[in-house]
C-alpha atoms as a PDB file:
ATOM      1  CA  UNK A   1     -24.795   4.868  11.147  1.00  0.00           C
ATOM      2  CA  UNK A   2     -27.757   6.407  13.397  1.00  0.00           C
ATOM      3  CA  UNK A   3     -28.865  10.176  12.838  1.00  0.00           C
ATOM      4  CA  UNK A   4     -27.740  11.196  16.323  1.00  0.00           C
ATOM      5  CA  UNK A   5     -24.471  10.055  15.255  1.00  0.00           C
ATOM      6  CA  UNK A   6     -24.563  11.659  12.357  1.00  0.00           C
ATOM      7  CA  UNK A   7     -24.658  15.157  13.610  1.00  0.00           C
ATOM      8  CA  UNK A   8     -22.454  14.359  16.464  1.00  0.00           C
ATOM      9  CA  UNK A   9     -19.861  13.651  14.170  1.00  0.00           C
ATOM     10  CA  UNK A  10     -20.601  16.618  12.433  1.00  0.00           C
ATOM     11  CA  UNK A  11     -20.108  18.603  15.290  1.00  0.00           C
ATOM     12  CA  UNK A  12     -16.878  16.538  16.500  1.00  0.00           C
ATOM     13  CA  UNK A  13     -15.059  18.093  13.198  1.00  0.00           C
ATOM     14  CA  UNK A  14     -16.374  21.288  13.427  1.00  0.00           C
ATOM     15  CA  UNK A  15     -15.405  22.149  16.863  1.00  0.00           C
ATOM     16  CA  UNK A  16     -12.085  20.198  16.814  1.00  0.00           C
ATOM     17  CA  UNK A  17     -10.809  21.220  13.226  1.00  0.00           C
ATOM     18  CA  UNK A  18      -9.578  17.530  13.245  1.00  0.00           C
ATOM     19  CA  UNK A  19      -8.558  17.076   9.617  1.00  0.00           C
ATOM     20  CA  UNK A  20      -8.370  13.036   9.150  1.00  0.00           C
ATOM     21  CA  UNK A  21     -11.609  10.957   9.333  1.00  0.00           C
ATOM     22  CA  UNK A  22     -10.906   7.323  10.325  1.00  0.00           C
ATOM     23  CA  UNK A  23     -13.899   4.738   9.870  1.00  0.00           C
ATOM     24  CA  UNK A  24     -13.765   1.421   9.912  1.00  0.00           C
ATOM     25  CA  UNK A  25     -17.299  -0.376   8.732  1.00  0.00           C
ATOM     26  CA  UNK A  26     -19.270   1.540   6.453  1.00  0.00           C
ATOM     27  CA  UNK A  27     -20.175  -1.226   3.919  1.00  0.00           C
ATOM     28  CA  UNK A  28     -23.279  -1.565   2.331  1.00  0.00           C
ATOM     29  CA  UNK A  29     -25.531  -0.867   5.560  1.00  0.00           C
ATOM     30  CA  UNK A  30     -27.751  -3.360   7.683  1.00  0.00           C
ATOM     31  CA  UNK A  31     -31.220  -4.044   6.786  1.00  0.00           C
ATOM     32  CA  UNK A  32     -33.615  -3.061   8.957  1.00  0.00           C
ATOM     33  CA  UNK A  33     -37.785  -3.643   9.244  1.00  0.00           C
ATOM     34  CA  UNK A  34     -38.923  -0.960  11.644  1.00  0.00           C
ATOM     35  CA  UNK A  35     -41.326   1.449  10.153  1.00  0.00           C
ATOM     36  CA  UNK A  36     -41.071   3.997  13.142  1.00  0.00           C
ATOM     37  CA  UNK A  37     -37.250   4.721  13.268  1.00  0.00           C
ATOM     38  CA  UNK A  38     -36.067   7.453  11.830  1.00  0.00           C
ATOM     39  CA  UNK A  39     -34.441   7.343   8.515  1.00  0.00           C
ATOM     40  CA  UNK A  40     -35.962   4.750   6.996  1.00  0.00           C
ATOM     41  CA  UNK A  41     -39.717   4.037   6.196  1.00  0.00           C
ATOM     42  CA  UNK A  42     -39.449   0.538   6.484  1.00  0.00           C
ATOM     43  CA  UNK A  43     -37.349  -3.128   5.141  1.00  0.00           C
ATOM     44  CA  UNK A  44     -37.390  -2.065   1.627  1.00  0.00           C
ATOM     45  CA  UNK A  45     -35.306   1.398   2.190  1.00  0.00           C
ATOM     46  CA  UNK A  46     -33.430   0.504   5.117  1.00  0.00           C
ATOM     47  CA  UNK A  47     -30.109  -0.842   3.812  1.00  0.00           C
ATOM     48  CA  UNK A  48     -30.096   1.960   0.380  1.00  0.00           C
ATOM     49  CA  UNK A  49     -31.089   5.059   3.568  1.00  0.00           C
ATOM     50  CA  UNK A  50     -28.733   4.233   5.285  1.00  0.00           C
ATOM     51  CA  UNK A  51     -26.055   4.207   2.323  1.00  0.00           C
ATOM     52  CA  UNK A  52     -27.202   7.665   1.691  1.00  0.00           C
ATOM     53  CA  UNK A  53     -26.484   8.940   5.081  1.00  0.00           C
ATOM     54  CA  UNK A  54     -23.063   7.506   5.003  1.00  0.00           C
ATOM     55  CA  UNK A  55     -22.216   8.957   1.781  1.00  0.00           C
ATOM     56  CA  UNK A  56     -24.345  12.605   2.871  1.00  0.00           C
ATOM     57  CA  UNK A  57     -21.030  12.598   5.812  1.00  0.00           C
ATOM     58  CA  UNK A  58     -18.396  11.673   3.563  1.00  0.00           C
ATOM     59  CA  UNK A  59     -19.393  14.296   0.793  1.00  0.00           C
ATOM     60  CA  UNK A  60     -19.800  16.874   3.695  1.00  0.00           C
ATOM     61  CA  UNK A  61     -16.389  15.687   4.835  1.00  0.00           C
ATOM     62  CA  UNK A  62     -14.659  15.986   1.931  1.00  0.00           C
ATOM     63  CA  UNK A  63     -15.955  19.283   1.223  1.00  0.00           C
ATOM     64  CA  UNK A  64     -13.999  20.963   4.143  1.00  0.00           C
ATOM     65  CA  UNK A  65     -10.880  19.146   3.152  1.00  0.00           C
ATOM     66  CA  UNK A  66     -10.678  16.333   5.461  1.00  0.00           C
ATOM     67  CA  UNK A  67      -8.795  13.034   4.921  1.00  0.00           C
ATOM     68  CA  UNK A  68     -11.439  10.228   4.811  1.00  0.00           C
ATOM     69  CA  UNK A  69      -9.838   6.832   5.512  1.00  0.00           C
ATOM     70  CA  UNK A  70     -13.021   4.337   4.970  1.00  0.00           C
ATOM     71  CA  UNK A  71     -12.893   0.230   4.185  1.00  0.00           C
ATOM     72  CA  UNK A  72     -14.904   0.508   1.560  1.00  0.00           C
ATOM     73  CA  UNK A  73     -15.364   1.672  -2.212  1.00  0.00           C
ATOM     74  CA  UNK A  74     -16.596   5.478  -1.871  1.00  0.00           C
ATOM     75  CA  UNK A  75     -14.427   7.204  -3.338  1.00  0.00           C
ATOM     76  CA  UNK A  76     -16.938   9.170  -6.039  1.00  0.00           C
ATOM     77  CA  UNK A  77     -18.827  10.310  -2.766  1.00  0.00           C
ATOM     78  CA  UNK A  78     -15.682  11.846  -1.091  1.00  0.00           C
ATOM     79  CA  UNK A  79     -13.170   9.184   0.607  1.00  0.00           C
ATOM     80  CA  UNK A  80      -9.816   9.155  -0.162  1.00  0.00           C
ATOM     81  CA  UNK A  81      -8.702   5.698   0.648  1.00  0.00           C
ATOM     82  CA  UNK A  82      -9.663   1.511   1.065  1.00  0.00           C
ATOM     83  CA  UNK A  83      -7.822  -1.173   2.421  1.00  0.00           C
ATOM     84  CA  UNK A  84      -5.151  -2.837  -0.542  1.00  0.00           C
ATOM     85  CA  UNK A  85      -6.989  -5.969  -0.724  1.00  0.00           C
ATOM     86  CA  UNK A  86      -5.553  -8.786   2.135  1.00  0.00           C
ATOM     87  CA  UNK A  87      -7.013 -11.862   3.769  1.00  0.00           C
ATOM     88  CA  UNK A  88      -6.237 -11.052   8.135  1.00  0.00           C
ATOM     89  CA  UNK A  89      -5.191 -14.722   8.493  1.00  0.00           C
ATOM     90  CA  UNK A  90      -2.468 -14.373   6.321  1.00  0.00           C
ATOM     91  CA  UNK A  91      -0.306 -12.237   8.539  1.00  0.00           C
ATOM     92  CA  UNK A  92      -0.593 -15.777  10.993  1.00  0.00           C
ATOM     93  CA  UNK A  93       1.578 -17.215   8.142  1.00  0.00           C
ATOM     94  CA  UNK A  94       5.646 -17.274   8.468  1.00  0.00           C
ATOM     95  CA  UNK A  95       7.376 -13.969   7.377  1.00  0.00           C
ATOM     96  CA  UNK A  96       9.034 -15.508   4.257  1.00  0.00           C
ATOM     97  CA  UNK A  97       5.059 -16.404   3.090  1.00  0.00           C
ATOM     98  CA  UNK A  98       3.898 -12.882   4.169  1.00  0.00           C
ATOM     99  CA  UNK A  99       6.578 -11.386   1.529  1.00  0.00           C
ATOM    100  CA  UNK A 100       4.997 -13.078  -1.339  1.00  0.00           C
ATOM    101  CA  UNK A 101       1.872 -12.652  -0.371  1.00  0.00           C
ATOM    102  CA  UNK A 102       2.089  -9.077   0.289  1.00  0.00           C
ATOM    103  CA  UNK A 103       3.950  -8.269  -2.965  1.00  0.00           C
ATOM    104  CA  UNK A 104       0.416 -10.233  -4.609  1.00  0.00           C
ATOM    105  CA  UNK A 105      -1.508  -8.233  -3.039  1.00  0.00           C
ATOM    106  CA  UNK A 106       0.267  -4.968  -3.969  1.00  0.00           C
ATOM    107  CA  UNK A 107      -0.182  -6.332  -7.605  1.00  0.00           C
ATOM    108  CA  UNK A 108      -3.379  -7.026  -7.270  1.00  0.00           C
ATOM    109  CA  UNK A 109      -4.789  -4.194  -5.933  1.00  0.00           C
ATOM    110  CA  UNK A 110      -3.385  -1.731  -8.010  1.00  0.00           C
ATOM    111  CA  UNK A 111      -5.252  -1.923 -11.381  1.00  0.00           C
ATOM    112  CA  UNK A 112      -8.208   0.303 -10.607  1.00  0.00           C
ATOM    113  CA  UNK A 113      -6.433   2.954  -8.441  1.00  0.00           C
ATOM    114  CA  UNK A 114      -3.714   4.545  -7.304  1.00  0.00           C
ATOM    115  CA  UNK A 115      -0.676   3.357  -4.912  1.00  0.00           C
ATOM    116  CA  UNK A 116      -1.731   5.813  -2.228  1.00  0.00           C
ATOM    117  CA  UNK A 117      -5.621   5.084  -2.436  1.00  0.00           C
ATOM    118  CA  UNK A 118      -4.701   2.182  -0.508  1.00  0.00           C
ATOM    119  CA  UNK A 119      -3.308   0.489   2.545  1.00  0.00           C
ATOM    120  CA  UNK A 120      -1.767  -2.538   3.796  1.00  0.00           C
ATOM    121  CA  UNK A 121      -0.763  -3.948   6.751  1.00  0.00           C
ATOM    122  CA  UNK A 122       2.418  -4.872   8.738  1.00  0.00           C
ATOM    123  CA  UNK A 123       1.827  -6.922  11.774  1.00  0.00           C
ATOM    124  CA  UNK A 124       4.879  -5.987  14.300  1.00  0.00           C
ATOM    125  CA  UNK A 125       3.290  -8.264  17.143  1.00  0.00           C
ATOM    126  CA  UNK A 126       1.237 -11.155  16.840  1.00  0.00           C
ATOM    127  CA  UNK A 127      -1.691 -10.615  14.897  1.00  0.00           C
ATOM    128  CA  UNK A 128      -4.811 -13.400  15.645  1.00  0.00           C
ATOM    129  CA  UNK A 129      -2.455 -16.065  15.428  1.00  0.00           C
ATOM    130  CA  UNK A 130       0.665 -17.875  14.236  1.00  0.00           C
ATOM    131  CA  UNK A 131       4.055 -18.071  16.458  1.00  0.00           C
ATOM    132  CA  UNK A 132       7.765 -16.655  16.363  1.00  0.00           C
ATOM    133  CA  UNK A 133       8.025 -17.102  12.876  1.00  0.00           C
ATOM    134  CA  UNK A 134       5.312 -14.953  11.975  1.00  0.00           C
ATOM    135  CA  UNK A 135       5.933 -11.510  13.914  1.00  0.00           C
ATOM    136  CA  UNK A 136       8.421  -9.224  13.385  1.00  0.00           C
ATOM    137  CA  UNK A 137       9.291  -8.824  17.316  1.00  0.00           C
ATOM    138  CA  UNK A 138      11.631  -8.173  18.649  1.00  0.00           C
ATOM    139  CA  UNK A 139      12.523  -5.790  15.680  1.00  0.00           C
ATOM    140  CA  UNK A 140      16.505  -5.827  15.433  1.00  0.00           C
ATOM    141  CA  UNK A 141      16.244  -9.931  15.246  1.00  0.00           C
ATOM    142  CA  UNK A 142      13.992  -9.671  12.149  1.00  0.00           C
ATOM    143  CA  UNK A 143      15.757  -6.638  10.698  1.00  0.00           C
ATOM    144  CA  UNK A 144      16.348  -8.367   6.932  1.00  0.00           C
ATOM    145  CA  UNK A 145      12.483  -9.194   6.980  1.00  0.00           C
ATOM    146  CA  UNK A 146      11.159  -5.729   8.522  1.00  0.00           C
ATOM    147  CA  UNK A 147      13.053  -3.494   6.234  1.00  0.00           C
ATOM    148  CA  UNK A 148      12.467  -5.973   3.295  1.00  0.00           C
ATOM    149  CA  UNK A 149       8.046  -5.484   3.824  1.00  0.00           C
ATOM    150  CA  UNK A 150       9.001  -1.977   4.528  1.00  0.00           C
ATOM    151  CA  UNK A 151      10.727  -1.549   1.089  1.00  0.00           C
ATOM    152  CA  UNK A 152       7.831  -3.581  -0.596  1.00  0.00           C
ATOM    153  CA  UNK A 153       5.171  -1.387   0.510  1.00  0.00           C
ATOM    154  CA  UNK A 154       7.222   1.896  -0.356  1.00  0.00           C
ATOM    155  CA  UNK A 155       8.221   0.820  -3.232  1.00  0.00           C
ATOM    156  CA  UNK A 156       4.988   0.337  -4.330  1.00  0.00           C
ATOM    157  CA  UNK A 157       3.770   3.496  -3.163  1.00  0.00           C
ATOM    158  CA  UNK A 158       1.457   2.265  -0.868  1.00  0.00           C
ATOM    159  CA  UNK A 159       1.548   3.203   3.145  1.00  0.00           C
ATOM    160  CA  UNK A 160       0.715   0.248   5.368  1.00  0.00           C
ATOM    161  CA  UNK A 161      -0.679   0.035   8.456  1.00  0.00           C
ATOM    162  CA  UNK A 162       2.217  -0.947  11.319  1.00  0.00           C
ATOM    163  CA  UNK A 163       0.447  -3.101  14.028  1.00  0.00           C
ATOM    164  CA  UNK A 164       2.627  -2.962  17.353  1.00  0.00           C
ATOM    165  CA  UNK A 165       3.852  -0.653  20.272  1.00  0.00           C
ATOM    166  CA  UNK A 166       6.817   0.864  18.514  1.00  0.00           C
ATOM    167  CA  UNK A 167       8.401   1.419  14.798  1.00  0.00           C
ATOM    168  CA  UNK A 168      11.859   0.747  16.069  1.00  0.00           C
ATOM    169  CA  UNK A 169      13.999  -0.968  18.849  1.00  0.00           C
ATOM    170  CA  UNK A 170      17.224  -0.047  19.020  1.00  0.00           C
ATOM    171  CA  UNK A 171      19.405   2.490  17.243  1.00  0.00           C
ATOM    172  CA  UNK A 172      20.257   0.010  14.334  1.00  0.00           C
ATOM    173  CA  UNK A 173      16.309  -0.734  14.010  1.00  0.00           C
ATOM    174  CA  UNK A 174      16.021   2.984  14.075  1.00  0.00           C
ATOM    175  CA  UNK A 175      18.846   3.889  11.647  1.00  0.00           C
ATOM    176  CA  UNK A 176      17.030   1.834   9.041  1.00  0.00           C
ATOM    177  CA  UNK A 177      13.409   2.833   9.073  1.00  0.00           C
ATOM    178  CA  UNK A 178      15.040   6.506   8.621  1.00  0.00           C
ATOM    179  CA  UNK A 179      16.796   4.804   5.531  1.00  0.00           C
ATOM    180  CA  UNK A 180      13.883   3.611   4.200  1.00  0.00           C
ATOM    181  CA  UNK A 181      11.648   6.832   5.109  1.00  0.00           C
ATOM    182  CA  UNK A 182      14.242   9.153   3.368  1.00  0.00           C
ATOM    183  CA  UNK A 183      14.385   7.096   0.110  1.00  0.00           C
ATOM    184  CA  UNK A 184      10.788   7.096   0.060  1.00  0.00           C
ATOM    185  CA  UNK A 185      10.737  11.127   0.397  1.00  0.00           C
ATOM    186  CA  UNK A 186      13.025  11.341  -2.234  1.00  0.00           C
ATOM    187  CA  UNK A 187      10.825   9.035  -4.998  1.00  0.00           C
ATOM    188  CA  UNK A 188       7.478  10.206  -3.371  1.00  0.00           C
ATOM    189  CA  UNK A 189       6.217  11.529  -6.749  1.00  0.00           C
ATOM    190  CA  UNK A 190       6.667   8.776  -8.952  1.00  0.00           C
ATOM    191  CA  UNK A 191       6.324   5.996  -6.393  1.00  0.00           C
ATOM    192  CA  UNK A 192       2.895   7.643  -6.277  1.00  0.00           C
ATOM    193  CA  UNK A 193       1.981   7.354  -9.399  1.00  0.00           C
ATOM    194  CA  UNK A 194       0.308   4.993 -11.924  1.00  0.00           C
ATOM    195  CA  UNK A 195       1.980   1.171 -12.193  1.00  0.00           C
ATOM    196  CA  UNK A 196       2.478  -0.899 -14.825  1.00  0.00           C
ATOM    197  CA  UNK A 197       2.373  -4.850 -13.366  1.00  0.00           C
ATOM    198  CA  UNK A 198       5.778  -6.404 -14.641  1.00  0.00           C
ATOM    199  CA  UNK A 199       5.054  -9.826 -13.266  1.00  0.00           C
ATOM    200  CA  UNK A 200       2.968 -11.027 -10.308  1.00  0.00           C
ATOM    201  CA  UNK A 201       4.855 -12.922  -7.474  1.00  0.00           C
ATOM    202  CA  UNK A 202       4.812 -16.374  -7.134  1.00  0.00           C
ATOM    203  CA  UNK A 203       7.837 -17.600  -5.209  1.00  0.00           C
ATOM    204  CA  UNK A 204       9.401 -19.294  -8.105  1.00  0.00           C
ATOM    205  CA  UNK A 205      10.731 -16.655 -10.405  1.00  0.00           C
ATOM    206  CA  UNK A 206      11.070 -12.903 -10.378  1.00  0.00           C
ATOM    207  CA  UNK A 207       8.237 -10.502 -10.073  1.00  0.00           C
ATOM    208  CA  UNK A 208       8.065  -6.891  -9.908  1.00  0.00           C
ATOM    209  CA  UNK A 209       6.308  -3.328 -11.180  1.00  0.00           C
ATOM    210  CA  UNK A 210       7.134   0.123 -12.853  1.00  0.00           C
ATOM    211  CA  UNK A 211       6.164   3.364 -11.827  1.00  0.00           C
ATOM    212  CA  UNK A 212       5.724   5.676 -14.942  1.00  0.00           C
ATOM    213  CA  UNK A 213       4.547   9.362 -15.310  1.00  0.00           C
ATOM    214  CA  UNK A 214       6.075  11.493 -18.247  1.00  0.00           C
ATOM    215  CA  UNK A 215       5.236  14.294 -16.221  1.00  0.00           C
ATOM    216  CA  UNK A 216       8.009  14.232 -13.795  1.00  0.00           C
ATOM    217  CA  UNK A 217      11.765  14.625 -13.703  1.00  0.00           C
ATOM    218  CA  UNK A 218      12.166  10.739 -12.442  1.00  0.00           C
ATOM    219  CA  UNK A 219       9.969   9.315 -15.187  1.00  0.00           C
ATOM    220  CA  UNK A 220      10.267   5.982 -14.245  1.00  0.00           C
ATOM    221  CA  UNK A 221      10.695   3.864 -11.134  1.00  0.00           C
ATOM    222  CA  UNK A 222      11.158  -0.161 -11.300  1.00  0.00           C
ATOM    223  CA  UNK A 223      10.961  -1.833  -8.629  1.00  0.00           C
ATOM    224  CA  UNK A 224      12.325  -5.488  -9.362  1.00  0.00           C
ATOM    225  CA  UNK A 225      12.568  -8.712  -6.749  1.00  0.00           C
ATOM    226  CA  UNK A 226      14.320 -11.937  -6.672  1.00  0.00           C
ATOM    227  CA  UNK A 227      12.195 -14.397  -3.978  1.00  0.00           C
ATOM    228  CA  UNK A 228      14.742 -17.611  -5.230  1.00  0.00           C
ATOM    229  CA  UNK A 229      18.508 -18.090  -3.475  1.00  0.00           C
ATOM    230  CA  UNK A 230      20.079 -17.899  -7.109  1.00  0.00           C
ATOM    231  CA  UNK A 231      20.965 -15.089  -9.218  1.00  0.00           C
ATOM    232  CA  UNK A 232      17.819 -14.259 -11.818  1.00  0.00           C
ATOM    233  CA  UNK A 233      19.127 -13.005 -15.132  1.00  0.00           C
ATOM    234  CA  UNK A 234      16.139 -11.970 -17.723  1.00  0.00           C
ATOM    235  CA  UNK A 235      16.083 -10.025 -20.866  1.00  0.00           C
ATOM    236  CA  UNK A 236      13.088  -7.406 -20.015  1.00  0.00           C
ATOM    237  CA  UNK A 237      11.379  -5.327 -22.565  1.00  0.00           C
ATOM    238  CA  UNK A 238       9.448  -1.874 -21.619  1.00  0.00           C
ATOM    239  CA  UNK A 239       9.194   0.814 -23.865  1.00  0.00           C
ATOM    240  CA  UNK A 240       9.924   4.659 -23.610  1.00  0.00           C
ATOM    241  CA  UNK A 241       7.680   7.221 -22.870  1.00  0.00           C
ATOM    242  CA  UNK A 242       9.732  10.422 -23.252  1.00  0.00           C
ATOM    243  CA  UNK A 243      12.703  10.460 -25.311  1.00  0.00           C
ATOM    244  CA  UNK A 244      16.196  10.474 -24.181  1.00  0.00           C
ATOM    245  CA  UNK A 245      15.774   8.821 -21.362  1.00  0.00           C
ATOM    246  CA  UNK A 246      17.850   5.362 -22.478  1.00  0.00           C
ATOM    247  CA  UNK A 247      20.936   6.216 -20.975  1.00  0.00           C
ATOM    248  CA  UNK A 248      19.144   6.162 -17.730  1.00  0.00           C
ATOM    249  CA  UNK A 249      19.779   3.151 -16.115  1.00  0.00           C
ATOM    250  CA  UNK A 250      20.977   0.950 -13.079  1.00  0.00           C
ATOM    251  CA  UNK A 251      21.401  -2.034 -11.737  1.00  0.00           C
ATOM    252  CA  UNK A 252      23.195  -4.296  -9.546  1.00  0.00           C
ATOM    253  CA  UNK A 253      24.995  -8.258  -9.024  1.00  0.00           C
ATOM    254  CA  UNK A 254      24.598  -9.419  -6.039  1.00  0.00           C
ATOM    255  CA  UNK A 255      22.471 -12.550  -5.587  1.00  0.00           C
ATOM    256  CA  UNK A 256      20.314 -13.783  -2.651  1.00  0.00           C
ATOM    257  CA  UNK A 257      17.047 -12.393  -1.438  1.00  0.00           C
ATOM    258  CA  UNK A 258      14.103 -10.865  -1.825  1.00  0.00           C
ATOM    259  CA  UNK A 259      15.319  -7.177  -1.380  1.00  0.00           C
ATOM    260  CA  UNK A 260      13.950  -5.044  -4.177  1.00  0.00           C
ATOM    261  CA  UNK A 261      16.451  -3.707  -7.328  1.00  0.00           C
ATOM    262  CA  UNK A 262      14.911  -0.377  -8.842  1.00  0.00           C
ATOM    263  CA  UNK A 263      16.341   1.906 -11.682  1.00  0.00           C
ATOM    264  CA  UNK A 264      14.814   4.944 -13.067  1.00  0.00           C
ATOM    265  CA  UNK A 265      13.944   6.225 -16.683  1.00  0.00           C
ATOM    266  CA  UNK A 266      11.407   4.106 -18.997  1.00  0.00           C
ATOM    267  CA  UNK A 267      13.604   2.494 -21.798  1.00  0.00           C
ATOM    268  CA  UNK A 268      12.552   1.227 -25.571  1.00  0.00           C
ATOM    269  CA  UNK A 269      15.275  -1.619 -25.597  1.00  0.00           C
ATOM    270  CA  UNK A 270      16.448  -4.685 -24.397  1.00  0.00           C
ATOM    271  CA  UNK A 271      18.050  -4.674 -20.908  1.00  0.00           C
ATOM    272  CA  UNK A 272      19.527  -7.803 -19.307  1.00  0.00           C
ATOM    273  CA  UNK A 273      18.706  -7.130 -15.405  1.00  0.00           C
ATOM    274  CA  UNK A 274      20.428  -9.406 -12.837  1.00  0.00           C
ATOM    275  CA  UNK A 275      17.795  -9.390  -9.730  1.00  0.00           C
ATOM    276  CA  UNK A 276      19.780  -8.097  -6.862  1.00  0.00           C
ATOM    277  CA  UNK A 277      19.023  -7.743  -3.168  1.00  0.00           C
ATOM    278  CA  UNK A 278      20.607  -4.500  -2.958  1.00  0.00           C
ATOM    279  CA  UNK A 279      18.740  -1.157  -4.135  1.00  0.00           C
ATOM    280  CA  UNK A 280      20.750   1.233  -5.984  1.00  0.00           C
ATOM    281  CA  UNK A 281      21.218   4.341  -4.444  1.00  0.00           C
ATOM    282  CA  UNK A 282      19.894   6.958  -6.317  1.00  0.00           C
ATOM    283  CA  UNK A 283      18.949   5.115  -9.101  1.00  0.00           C
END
């Protein structure tokens, strides 16, 4: 990042009151060996300068409240969220592989922060390769797979990024993103907070995670997933938090996909917990 555009982004913000900062490629820096540019005195400096400067915009960013959106891991110098974690050719993959895949990478990239401090990625069109069975257009033909990645990502708590010219299609395709939007509202709190990892998805078995924070009214959030075409039925042990909350529970029969089963409050017993493809409403 050059000087001039430094300041002219500087001035962008100030003159706007834009209040999101999108930037894709900060990085470590380039190296660079001139010894008259400005910045820099030379090789030696050039990549560690030009981290500075990046981080000098992101602290004055941050400082005036603005929403810094940034590929990269500077968060103790002022962003406020990195990509998940994903490999781009994946999304050329079939949409039964993309579940999985997505659901690992939800897994794995929430040990060291939060749900919301980062994004993934939901490829409506055709995204650097891979044919029909890859893309989610047209939307009301794929409807079981879009809402299913839409539920995975919200149900994790984490916002992905929705590649294509439109979120919905028809009123059917409309009347379900609004579904899932609303019962994301509702859980917003404790789908944002901190996870505990259940079981990382492999295809073969069940997988899934818990939201927990003793702070709120919903405690506890599981969000549980059965990727086999027979009914999954575990004994699962999680203990409680805050007491009382054991005769909070739910969950349902029904056998078949992928489609998450949740059920609120954090219990210290053993629960038998068909995996269903139906969410419960309400929990």
């Amino acid at each position: 990042m050059g000087t001039r555009l430094q300041g002219q982004n500087k001035s962008l913000f100030t003159h706007t009151g834009f209040d999101i900062w999108e930037n894709d490629g900060p990085y470590p820096g380039d190296r660079c060996a001139s010894v008259t540019h400005p910045g820099h005195k030379g090789l030696d400096d050039s990549q560690w300068r030009q981290m500075e400067i990046q981080k000098e915009l992101y602290q004055w960013l941050n400082k005036r409240g603005i929403y810094i959106n940034a590929p990269d891991w500077y968060f103790l110098d002022g962003t406020n969220k990195i990509a998940l974690g994903y490999r781009e050719v994946n999304f050329s993959l079939p949409r039964s592989n993309q579940k999985i895949l997505n659901r690992q990478n939800i897994y794995d990239g929430t040990w060291d922060k939060l749900p919301s401090m980062g994004w993934g990625f939901i490829p409506l069109t055709r995204y650097q390769g891979g044919g029909p069975e890859a893309i989610l257009e047209p939307l009301h033909e794929h409807l079981p797979d879009y809402e299913q990645l839409m539920m995975q990502y919200y149900g994790a708590g984490v916002q992905a990024c929705y590649r294509g010219p439109r979120l919905y299609d028809n009123d059917t395709t409309r009347a379900v993103v609004v579904k899932v939007i609303n019962w994301y509202k509702r859980y917003r709190d404790i789908l944002n907070s901190g996870i505990v990892h259940l079981r990382r998805a492999d295809g073969r078995d069940w997988d899934g995670v818990l939201h927990v924070n003793p702070t709120l009214k919903t405690r506890g959030l599981m969000m549980l997933y059965n990727p086999t075409d027979q009914k999954i039925e575990k004994t699962l042990k999680y203990h409680c938090i805050t007491p009382g909350l054991h005769k909070r529970r739910g969950y349902a029969k029904k056998k078949g996909s992928q489609k998450p089963m949740f059920s609120t409050g954090i219990m210290r017993q053993l629960l038998k917990l068909p995996y269903s493809p139906t969410p419960i409403p309400g929990g």
